[in-house]
N, C-alpha and C. Protein backbone atom coordinates (compact mmCIF):
# COMPACT_ATOMS: atom_id res chain seq x y z
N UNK A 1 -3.66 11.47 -10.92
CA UNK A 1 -5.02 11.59 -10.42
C UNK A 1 -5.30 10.56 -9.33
N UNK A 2 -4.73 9.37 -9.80
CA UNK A 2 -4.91 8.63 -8.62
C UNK A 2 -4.51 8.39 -7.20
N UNK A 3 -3.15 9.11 -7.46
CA UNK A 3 -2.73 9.69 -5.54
C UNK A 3 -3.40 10.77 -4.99
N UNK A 4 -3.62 11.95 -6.23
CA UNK A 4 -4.20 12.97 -5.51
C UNK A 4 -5.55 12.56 -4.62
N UNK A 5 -6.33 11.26 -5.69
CA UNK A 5 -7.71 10.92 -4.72
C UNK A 5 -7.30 10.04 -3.74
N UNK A 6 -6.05 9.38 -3.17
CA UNK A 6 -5.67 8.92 -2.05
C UNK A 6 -5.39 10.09 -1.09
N UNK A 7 -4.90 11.08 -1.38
CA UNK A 7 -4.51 11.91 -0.85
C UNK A 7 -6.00 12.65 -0.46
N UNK A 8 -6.67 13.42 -1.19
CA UNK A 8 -7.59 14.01 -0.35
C UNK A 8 -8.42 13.03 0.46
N UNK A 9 -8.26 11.83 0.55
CA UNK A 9 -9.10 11.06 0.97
C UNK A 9 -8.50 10.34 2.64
N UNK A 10 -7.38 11.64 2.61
CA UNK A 10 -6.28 11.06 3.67
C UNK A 10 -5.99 9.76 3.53
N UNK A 11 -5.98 9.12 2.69
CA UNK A 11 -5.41 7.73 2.63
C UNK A 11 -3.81 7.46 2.35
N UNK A 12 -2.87 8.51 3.16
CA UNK A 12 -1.44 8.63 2.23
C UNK A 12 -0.66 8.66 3.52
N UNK A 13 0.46 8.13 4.06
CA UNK A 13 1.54 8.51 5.38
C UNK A 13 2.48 7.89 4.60
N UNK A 14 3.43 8.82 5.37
CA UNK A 14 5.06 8.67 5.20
C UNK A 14 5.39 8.06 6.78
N UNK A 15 6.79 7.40 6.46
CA UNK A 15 7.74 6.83 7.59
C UNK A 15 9.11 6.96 7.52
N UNK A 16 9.67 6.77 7.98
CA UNK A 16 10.81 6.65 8.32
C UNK A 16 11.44 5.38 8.21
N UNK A 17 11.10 4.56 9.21
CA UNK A 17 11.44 2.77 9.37
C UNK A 17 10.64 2.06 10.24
N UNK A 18 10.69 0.67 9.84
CA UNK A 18 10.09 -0.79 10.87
C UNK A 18 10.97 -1.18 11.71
N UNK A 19 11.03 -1.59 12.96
CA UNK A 19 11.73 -2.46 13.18
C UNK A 19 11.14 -3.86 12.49
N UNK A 20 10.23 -4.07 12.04
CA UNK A 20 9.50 -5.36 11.88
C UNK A 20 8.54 -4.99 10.80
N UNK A 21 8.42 -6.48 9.95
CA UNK A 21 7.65 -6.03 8.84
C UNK A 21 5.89 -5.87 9.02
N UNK A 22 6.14 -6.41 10.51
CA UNK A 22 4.11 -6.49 10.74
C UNK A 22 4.26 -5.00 11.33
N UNK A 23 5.09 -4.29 11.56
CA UNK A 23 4.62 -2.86 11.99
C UNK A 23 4.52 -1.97 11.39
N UNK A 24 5.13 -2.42 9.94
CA UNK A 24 5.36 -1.66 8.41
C UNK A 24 3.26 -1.32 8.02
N UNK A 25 3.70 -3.49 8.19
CA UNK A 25 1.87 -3.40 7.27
C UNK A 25 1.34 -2.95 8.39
N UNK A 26 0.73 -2.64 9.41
CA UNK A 26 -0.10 -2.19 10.58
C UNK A 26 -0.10 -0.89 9.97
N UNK A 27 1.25 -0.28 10.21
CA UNK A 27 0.85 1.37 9.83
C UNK A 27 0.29 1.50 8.31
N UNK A 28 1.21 0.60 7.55
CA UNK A 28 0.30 1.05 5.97
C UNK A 28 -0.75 0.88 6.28
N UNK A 29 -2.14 0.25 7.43
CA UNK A 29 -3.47 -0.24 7.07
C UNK A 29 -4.05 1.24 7.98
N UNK A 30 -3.36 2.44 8.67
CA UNK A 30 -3.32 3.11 9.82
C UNK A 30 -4.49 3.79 9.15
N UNK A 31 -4.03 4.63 7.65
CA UNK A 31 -5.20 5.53 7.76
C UNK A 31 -6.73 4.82 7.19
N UNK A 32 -6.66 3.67 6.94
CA UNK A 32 -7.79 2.89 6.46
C UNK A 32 -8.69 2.43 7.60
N UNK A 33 -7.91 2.11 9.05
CA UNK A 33 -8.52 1.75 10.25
C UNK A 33 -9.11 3.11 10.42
N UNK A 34 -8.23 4.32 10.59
CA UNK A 34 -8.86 5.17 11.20
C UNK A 34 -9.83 6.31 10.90
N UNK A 35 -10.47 5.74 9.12
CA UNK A 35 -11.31 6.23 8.82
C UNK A 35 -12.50 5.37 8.96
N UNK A 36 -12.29 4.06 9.40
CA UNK A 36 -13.32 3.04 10.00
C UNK A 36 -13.84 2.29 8.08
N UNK A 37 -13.03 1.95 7.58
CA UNK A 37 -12.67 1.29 6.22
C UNK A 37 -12.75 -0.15 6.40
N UNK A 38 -11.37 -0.08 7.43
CA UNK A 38 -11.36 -1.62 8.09
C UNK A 38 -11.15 -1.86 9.28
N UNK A 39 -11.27 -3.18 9.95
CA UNK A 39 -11.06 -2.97 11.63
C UNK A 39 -9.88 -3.62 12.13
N UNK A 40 -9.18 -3.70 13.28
CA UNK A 40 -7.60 -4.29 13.25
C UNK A 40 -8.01 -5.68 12.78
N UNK A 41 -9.06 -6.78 13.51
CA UNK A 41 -9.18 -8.17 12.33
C UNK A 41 -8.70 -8.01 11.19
N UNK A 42 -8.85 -7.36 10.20
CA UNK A 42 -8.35 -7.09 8.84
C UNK A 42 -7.20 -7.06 8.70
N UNK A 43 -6.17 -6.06 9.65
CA UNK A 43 -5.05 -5.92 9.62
C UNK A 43 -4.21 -7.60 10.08
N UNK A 44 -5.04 -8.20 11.06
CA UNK A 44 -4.71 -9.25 11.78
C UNK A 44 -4.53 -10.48 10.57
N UNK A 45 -5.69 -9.93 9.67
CA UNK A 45 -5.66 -11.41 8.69
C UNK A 45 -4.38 -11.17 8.00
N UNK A 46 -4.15 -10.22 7.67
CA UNK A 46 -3.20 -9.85 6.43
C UNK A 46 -1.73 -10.79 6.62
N UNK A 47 -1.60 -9.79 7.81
CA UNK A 47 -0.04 -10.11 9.00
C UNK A 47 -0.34 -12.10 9.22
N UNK A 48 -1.32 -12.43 9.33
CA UNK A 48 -1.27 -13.84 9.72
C UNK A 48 -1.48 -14.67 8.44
N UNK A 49 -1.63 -13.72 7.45
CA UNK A 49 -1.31 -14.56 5.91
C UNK A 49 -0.08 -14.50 5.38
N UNK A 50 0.32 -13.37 5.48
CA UNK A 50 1.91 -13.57 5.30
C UNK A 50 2.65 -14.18 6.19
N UNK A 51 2.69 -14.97 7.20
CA UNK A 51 3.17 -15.51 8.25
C UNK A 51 2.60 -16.87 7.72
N UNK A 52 1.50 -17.31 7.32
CA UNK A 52 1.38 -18.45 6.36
C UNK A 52 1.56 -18.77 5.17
N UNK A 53 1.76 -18.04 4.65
CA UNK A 53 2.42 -18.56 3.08
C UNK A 53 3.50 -17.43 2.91
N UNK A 54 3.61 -16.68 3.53
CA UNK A 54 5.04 -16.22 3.29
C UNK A 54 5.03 -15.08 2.42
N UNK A 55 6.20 -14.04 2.22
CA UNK A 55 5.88 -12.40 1.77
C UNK A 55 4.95 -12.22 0.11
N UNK A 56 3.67 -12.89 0.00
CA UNK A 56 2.88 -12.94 -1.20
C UNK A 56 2.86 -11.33 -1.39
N UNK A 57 2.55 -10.38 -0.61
CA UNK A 57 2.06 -9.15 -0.84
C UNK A 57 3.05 -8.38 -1.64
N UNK A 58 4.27 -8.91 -1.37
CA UNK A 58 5.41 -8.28 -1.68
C UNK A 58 5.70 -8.49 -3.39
N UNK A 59 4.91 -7.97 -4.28
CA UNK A 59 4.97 -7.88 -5.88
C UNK A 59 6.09 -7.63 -6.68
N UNK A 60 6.92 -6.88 -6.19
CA UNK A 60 7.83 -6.38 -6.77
C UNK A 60 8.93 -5.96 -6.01
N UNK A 61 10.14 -6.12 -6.60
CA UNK A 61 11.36 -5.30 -5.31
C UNK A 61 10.60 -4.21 -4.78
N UNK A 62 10.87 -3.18 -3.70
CA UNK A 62 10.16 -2.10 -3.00
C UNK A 62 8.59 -1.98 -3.48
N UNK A 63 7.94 -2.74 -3.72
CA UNK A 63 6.20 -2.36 -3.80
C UNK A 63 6.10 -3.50 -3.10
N UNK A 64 5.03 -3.26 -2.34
CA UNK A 64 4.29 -4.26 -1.09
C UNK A 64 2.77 -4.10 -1.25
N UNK A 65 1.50 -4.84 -1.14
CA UNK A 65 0.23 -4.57 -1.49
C UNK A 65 -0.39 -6.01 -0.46
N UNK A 66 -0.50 -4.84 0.70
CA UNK A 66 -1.15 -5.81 1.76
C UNK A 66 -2.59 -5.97 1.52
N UNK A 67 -2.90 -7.07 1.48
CA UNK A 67 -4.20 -7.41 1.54
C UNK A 67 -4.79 -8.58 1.78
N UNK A 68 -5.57 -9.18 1.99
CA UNK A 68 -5.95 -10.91 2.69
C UNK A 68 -7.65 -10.85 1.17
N UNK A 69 -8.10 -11.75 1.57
CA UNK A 69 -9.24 -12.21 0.24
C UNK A 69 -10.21 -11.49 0.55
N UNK A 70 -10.88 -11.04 -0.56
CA UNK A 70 -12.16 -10.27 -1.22
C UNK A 70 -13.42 -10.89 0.42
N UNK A 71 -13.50 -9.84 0.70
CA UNK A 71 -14.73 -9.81 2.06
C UNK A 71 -14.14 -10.61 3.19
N UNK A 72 -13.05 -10.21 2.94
CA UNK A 72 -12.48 -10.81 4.96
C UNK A 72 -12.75 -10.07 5.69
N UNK A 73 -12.85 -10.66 6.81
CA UNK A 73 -13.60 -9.79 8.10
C UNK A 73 -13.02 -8.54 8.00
N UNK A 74 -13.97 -7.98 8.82
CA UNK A 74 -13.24 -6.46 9.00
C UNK A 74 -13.20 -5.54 7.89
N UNK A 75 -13.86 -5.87 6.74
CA UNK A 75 -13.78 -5.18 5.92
C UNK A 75 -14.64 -3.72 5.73
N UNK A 76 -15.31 -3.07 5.63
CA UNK A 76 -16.24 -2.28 5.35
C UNK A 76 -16.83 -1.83 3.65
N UNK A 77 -15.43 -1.28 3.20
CA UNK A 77 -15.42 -0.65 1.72
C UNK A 77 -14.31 -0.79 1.17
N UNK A 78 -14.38 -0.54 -0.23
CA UNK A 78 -13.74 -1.02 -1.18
C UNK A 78 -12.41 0.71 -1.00
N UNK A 79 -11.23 0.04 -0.76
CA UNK A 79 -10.25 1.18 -0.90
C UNK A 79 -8.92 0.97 -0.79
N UNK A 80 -7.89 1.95 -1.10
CA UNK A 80 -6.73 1.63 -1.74
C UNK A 80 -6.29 2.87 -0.51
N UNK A 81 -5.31 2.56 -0.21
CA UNK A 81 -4.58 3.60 1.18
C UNK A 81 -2.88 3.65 0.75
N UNK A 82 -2.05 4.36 0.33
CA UNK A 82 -0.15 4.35 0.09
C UNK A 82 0.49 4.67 1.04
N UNK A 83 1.34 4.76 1.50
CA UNK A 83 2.50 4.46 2.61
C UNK A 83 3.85 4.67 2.07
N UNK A 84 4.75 5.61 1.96
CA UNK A 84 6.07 5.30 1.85
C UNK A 84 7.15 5.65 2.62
N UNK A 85 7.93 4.24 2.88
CA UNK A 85 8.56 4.36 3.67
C UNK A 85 10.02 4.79 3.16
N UNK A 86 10.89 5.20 4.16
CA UNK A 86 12.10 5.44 3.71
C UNK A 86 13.37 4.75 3.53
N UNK A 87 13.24 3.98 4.47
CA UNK A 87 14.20 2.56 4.99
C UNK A 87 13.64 1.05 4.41
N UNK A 88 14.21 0.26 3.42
CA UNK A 88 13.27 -0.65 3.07
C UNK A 88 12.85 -1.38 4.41
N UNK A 89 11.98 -2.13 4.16
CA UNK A 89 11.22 -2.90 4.84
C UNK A 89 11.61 -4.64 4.89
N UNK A 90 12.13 -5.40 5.44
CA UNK A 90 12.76 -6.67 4.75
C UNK A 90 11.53 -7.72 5.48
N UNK A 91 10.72 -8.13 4.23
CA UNK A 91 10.05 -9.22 4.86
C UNK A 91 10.63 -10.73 4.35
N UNK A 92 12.11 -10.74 3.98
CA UNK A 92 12.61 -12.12 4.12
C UNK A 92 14.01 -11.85 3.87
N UNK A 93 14.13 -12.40 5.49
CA UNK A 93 16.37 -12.36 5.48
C UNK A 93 17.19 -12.69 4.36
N UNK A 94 17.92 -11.67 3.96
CA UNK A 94 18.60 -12.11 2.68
C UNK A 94 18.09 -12.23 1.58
N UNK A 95 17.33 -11.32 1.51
CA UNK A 95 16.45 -11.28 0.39
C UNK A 95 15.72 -9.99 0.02
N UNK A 96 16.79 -9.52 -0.94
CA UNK A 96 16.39 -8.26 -1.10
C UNK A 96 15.45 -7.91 -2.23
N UNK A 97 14.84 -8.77 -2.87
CA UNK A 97 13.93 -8.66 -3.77
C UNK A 97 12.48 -8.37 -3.10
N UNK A 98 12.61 -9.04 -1.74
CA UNK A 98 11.34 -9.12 -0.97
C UNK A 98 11.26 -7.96 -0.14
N UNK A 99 11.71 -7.14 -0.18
CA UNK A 99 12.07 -5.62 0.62
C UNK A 99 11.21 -4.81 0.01
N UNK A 100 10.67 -3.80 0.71
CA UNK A 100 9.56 -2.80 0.38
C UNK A 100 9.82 -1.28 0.60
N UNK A 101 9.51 -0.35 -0.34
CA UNK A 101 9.68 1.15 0.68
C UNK A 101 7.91 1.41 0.11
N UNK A 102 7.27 1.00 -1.15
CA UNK A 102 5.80 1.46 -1.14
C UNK A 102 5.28 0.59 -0.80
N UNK A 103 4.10 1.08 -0.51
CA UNK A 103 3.17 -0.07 0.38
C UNK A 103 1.45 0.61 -0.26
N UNK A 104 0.76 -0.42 -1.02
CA UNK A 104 -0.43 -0.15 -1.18
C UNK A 104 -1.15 -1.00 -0.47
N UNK A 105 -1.98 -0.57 0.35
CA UNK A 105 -3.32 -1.71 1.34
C UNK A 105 -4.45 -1.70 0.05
N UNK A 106 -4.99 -2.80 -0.05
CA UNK A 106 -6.15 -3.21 -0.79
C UNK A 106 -6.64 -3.96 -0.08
N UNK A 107 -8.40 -3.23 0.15
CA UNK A 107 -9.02 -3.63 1.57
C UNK A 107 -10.41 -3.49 0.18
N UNK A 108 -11.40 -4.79 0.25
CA UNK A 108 -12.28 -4.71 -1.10
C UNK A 108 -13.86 -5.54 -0.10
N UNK A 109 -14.42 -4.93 -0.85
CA UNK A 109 -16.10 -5.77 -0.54
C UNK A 109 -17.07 -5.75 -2.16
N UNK A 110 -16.49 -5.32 -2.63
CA UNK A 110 -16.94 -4.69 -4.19
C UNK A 110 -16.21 -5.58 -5.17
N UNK A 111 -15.84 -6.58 -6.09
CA UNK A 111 -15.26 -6.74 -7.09
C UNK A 111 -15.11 -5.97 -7.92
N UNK A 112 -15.95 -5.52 -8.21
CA UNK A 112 -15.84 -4.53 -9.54
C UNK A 112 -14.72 -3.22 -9.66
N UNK A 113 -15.44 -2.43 -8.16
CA UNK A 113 -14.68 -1.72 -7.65
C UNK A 113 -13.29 -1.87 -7.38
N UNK A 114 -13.11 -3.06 -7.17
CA UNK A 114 -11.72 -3.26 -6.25
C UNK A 114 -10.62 -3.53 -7.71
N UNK A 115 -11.52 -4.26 -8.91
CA UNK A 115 -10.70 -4.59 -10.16
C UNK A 115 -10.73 -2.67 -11.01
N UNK A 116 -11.38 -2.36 -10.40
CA UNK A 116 -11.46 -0.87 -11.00
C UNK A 116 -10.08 0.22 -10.61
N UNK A 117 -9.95 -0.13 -8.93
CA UNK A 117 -8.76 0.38 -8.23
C UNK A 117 -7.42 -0.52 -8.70
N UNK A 118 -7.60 -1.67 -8.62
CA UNK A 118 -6.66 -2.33 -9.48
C UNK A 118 -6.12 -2.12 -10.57
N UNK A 119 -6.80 -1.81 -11.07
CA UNK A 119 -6.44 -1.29 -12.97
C UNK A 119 -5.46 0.22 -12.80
N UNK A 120 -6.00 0.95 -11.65
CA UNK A 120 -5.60 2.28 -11.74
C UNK A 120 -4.18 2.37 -11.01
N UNK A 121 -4.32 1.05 -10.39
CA UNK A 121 -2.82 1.34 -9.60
C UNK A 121 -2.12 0.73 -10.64
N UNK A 122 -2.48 -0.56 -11.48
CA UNK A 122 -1.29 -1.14 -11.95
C UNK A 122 -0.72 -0.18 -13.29
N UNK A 123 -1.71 0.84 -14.05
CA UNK A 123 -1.74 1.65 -14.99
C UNK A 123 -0.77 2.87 -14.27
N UNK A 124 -0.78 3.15 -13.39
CA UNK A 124 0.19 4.33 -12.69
C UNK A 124 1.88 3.57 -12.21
N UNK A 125 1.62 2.21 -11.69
CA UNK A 125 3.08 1.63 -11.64
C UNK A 125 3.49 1.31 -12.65
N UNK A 126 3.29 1.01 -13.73
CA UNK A 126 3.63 0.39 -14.85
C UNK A 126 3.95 1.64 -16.28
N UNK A 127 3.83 2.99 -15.23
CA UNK A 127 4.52 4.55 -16.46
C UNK A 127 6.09 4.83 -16.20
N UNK A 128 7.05 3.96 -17.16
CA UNK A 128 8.40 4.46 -16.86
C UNK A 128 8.77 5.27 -15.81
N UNK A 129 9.63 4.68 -15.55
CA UNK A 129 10.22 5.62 -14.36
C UNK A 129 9.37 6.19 -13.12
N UNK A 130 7.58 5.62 -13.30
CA UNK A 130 6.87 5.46 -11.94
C UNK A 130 7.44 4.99 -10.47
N UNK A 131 7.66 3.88 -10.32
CA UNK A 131 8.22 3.53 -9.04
C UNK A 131 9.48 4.26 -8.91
N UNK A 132 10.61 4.69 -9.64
CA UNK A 132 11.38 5.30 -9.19
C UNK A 132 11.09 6.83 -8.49
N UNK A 133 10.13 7.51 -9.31
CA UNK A 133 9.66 8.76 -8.93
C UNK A 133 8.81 8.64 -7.17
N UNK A 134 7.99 7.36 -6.83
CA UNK A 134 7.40 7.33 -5.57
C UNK A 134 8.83 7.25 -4.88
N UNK A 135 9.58 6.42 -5.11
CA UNK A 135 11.00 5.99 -4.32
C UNK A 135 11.50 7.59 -3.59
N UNK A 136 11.14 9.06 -4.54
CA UNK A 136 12.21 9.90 -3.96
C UNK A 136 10.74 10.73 -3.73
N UNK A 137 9.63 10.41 -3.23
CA UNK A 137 8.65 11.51 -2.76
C UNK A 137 9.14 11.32 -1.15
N UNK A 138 8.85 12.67 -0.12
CA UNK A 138 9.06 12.28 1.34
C UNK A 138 8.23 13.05 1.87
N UNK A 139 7.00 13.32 0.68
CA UNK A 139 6.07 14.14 1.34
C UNK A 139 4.82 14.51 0.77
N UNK A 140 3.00 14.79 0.96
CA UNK A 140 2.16 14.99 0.66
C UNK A 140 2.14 16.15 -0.49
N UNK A 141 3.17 16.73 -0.26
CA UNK A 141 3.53 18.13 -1.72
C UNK A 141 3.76 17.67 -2.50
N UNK A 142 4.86 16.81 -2.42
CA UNK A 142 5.87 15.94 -3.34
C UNK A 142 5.06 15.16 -4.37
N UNK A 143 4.10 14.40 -3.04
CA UNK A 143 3.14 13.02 -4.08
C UNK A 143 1.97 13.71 -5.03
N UNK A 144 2.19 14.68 -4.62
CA UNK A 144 0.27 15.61 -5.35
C UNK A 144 1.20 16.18 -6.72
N UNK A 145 2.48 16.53 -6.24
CA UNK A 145 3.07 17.33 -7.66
C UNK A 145 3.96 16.21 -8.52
N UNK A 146 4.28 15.05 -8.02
CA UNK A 146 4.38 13.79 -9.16
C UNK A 146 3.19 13.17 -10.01
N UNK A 147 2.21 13.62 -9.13
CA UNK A 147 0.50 12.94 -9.60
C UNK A 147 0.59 14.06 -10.93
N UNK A 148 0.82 15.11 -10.62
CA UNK A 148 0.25 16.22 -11.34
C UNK A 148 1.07 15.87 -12.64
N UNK A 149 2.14 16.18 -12.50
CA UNK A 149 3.28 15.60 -13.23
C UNK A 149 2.70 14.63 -14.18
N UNK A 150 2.46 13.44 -14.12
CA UNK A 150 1.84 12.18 -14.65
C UNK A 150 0.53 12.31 -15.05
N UNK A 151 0.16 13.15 -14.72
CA UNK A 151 -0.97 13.38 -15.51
C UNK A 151 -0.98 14.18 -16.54
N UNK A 152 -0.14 15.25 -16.49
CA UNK A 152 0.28 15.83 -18.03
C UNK A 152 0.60 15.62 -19.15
């Protein structure tokens, strides 16, 4: 349920590859800018927080969850946008723990809300064999009929 409402909400792109990990997070923030969610500042903080303390977003081998602090500029509304890429993503040489192919943006002005979207993503990554199943989606059919799937 919870991709399908990323999904009708166009909040969902596929890729291919980065050359670079700030072009990874730029596009994961793509369909959130271009529903006017957030503005590139936002994207700017993110990319210039991980460039200061280094790949934090990066949670898990292949899951990435760009985001900078609760009401940073540029924010508008509280929302969750997925991205998967096909080629990991390496945001630290030699270090393959820090490599990404999903990418969730968490862009918040709401606490409540944002611990509400929180709950729902970590309750959907955390169903056996979840992240492996996003790992082999390469497409908007794919992600609506794994949702469906998981919800049964």
């Amino acid at each position: 349920m919870f991709l399908k409402e990323l999904a009708d909400k166009k909040r969902i792109c596929f890729h291919q590859s980065f050359a670079t990990w700030e072009e990874a997070v730029t596009a994961s923030c793509a369909p959130l800018l271009a529903e006017g969610v957030i503005e590139q500042a936002y994207i700017d903080s993110v990319i210039g927080c991980v460039k200061k303390y280094g790949p934090y977003i990066v949670f898990a081998p292949n899951i990435a969850m760009p985001h900078s602090q609760e009401g940073a500029v540029g924010v508008h509304e509280t929302a969750v946008s997925f991205m998967k890429v096909e080629e990991p993503v390496h945001f630290e040489d030699g270090n393959p723990d820090k490599d990404a192919r999903l990418f969730f943006v968490l862009a918040s002005t709401d606490h409540k809300k944002h611990m509400e979207n929180m709950e729902k993503l970590a309750g959907m990554l955390l169903k056996p064999g979840m992240v492996d199943e996003l790992l082999k989606v390469t497409n908007e059919e794919e992600l609506l009929a794994l949702d469906a799937r998981c919800e049964g």
